[in-house]
Protein backbone atom coordinates (compact mmCIF):
# COMPACT_ATOMS: atom_id res chain seq x y z
CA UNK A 1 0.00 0.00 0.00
CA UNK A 2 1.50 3.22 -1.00
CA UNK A 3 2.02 6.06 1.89
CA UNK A 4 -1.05 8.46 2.78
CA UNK A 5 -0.01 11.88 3.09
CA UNK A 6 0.74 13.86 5.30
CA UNK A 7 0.57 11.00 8.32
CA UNK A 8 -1.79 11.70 11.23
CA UNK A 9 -0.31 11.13 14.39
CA UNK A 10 -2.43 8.14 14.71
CA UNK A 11 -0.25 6.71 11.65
CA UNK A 12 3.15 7.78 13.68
CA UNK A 13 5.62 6.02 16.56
CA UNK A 14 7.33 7.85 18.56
CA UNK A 15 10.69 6.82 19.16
CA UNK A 16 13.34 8.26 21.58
CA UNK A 17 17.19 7.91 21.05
CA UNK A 18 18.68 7.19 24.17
CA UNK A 19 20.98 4.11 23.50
CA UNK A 20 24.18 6.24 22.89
CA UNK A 21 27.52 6.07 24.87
CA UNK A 22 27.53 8.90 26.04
CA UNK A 23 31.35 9.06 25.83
CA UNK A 24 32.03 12.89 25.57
CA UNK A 25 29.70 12.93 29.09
CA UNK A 26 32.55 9.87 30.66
CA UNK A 27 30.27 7.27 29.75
CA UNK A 28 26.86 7.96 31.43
CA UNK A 29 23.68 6.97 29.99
CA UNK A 30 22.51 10.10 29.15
CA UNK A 31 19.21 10.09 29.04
CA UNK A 32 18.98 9.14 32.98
CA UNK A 33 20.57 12.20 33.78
CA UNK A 34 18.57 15.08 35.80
CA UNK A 35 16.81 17.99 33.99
CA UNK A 36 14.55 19.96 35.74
CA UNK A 37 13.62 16.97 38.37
CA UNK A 38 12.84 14.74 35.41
CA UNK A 39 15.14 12.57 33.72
CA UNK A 40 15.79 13.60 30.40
CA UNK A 41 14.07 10.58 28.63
CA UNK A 42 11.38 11.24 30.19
CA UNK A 43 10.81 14.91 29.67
CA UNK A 44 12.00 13.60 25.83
CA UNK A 45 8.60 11.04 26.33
CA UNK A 46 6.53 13.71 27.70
CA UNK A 47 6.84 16.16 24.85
CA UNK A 48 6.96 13.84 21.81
CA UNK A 49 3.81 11.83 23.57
CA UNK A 50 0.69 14.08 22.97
CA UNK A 51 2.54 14.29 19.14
CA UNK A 52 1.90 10.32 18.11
CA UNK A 53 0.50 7.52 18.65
CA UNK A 54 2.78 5.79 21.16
CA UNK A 55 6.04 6.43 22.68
CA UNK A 56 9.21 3.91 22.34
CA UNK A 57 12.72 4.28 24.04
CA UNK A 58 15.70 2.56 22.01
CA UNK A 59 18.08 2.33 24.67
CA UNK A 60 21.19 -0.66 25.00
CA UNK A 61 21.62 -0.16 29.00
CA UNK A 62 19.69 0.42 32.35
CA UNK A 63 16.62 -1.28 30.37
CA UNK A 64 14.58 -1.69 33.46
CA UNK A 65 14.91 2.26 34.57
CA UNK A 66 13.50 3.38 31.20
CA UNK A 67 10.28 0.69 31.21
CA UNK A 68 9.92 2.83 34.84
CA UNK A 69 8.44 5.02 32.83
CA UNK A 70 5.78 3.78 31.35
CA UNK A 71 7.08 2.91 27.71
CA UNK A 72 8.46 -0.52 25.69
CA UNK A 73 11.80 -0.26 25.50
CA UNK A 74 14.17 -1.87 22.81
CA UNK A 75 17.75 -1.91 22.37
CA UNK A 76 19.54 -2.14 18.96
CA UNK A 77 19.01 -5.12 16.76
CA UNK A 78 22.62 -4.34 15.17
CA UNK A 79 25.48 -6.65 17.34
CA UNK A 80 28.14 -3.83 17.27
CA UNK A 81 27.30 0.01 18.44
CA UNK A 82 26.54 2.10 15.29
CA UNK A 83 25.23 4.85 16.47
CA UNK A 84 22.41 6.91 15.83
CA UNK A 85 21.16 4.69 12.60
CA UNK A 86 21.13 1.77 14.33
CA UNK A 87 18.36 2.95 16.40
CA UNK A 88 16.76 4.13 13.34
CA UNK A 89 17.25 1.09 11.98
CA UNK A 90 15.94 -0.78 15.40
CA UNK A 91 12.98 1.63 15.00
CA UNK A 92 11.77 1.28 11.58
CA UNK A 93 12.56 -2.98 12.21
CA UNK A 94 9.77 -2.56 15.62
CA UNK A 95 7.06 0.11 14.20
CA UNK A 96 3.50 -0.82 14.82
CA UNK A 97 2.53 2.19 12.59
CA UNK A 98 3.61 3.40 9.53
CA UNK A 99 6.26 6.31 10.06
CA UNK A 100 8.61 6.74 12.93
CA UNK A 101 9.95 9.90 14.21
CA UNK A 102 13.00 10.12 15.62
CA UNK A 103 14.10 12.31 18.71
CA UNK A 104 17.05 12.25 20.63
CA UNK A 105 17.11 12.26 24.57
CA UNK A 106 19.30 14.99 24.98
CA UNK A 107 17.44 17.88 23.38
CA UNK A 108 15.12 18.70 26.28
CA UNK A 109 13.11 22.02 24.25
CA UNK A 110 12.17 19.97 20.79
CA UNK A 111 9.28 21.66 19.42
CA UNK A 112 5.48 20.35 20.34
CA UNK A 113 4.45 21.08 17.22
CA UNK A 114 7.98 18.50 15.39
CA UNK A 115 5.72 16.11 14.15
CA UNK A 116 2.85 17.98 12.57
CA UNK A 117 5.64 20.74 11.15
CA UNK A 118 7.81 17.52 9.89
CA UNK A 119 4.55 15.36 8.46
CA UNK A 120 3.23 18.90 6.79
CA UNK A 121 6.61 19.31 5.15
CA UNK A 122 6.44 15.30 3.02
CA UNK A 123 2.99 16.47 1.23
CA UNK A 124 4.15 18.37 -1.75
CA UNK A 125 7.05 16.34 -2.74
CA UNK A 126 5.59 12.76 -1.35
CA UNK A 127 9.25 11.92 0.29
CA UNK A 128 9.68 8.84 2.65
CA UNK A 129 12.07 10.90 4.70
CA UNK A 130 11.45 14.27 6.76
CA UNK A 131 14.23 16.05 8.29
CA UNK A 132 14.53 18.85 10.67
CA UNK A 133 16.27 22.01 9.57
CA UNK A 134 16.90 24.86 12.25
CA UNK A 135 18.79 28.44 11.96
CA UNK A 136 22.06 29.43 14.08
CA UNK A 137 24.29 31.95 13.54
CA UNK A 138 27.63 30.99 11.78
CA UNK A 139 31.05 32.42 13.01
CA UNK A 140 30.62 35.52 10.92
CA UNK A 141 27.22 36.48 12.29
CA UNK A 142 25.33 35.25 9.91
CA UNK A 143 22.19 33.20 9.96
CA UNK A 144 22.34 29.87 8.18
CA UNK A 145 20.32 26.57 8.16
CA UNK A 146 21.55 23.57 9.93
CA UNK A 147 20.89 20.18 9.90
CA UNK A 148 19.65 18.37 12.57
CA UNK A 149 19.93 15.10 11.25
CA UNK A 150 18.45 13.06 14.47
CA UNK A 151 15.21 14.84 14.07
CA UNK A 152 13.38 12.52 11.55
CA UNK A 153 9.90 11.30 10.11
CA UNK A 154 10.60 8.67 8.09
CA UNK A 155 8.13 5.79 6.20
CA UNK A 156 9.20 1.78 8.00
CA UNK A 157 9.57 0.63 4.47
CA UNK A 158 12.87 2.26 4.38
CA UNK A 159 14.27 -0.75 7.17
CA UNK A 160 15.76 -3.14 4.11
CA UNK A 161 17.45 0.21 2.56
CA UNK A 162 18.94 1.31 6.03
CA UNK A 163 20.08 -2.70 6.68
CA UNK A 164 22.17 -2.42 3.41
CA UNK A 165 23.44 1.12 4.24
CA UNK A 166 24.80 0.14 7.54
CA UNK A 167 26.26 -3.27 6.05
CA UNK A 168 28.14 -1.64 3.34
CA UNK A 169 29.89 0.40 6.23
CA UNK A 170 27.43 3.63 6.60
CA UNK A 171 26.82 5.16 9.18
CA UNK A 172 26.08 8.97 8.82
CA UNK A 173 22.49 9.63 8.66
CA UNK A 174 21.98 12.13 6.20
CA UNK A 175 24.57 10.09 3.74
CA UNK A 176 21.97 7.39 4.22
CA UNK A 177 19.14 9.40 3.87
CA UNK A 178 19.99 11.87 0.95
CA UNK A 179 19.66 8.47 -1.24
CA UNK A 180 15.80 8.27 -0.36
CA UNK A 181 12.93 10.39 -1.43
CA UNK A 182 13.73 13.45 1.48
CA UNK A 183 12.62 16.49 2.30
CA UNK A 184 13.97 19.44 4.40
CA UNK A 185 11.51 20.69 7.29
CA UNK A 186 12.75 24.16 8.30
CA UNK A 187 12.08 25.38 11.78
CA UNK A 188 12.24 29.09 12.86
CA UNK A 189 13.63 30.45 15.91
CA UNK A 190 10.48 32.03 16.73
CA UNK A 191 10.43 33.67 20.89
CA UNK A 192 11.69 30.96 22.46
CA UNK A 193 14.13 31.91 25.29
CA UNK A 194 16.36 28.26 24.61
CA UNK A 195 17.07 26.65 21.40
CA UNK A 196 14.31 24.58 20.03
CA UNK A 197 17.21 21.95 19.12
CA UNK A 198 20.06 22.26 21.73
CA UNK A 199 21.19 19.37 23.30
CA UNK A 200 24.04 18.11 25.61
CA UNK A 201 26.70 16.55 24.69
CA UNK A 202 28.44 17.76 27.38
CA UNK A 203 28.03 18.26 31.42
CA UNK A 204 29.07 21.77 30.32
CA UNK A 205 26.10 21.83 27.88
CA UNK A 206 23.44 20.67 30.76
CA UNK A 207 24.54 23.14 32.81
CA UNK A 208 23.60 25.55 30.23
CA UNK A 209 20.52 23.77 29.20
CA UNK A 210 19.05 24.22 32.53
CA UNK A 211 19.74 27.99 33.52
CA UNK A 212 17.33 28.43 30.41
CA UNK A 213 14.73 26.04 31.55
């Protein structure tokens, strides 16, 4: 059956990146870590929730602290650490619906409105892959677009293309996902006080994070 668009959020997982490393933070699991008296997976589960369906956590450690809170859990399906796609990839593989969106744990102010902004964007071009865009200003001043590559809708019949990807050696997402039908999903600055897409990859960086909570 070819995709319906744009996806309701009755057609869309939610699915929460938290089964890094964490090796520029010495090793912690990250999304365990305090923000704001909440761990940060679960303030991740709390926004992305009213946004889909259902709510999954891909995490590879602590597996009983994040089913604490209320969600399935799953760690990767691929046998050595990849990174980033191999969630995807663990994702799209365990998807009840028909698109997962992707969100990282450390990124505690991701819009409410990501998934209807991202689902919006696929209609006029009918791509299998939606990914975040958001401005920052360059070293010059200026104000550019950036990538945020970890922010993604994407259609589950994408799983055998991802397999391949990360079996041939891949593993930067937008290499991977520049070869499917994608589209760019620009998000503006707007009023905010923090940084719609600023996350911590540091202890430095969650220091910083919370001051603007």
């Amino acid at each position: 059956m070819s995709p319906h668009f744009p996806p309701t959020k009755h057609d869309i997982t939610g699915w929460v990146l938290a089964g890094g490393q964490g090796s520029r933070m010495g090793g912690v699991d990250k999304g365990l870590l305090t923000f704001q008296g909440q761990t940060l997976a679960a303030r991740a589960i709390e926004r992305l929730q009213p946004q889909v369906a259902s709510v999954m956590v891909n995490a590879n450690r602590h597996l009983d602290q994040y089913a604490s809170l209320g969600v399935q859990v799953v760690p990767d399906t691929t046998e050595n650490h990849q990174g980033p796609l191999a969630g995807f990839l663990t994702g799209l593989q365990h998807c009840p619906t028909d698109w997962l969106v992707t969100v990282p744990c450390d990124t505690p102010f991701f819009p409410l409105d990501l998934v209807s902004q991202l689902a919006v964007s696929l209609v006029e071009t009918n791509a299998l892959v939606a990914m975040a865009q958001a401005q920052e200003t360059d070293t010059n001043g200026q104000r550019i677009w950036r990538w945020q590559p970890v922010f993604c809708l994407m259609h589950r019949q994408l799983a055998s293309s991802l397999h391949k990807h990360l079996q041939s050696g891949g593993s930067k997402i937008r290499e991977w996902a520049t070869q499917q039908p994608m589209v760019a999903c620009r998000f503006e600055d707007g009023l905010a006080t923090a940084p719609a897409f600023a996350n911590a990859n540091t202890a430095d960086e969650l220091r910083r994070l919370q001051l603007l909570a």
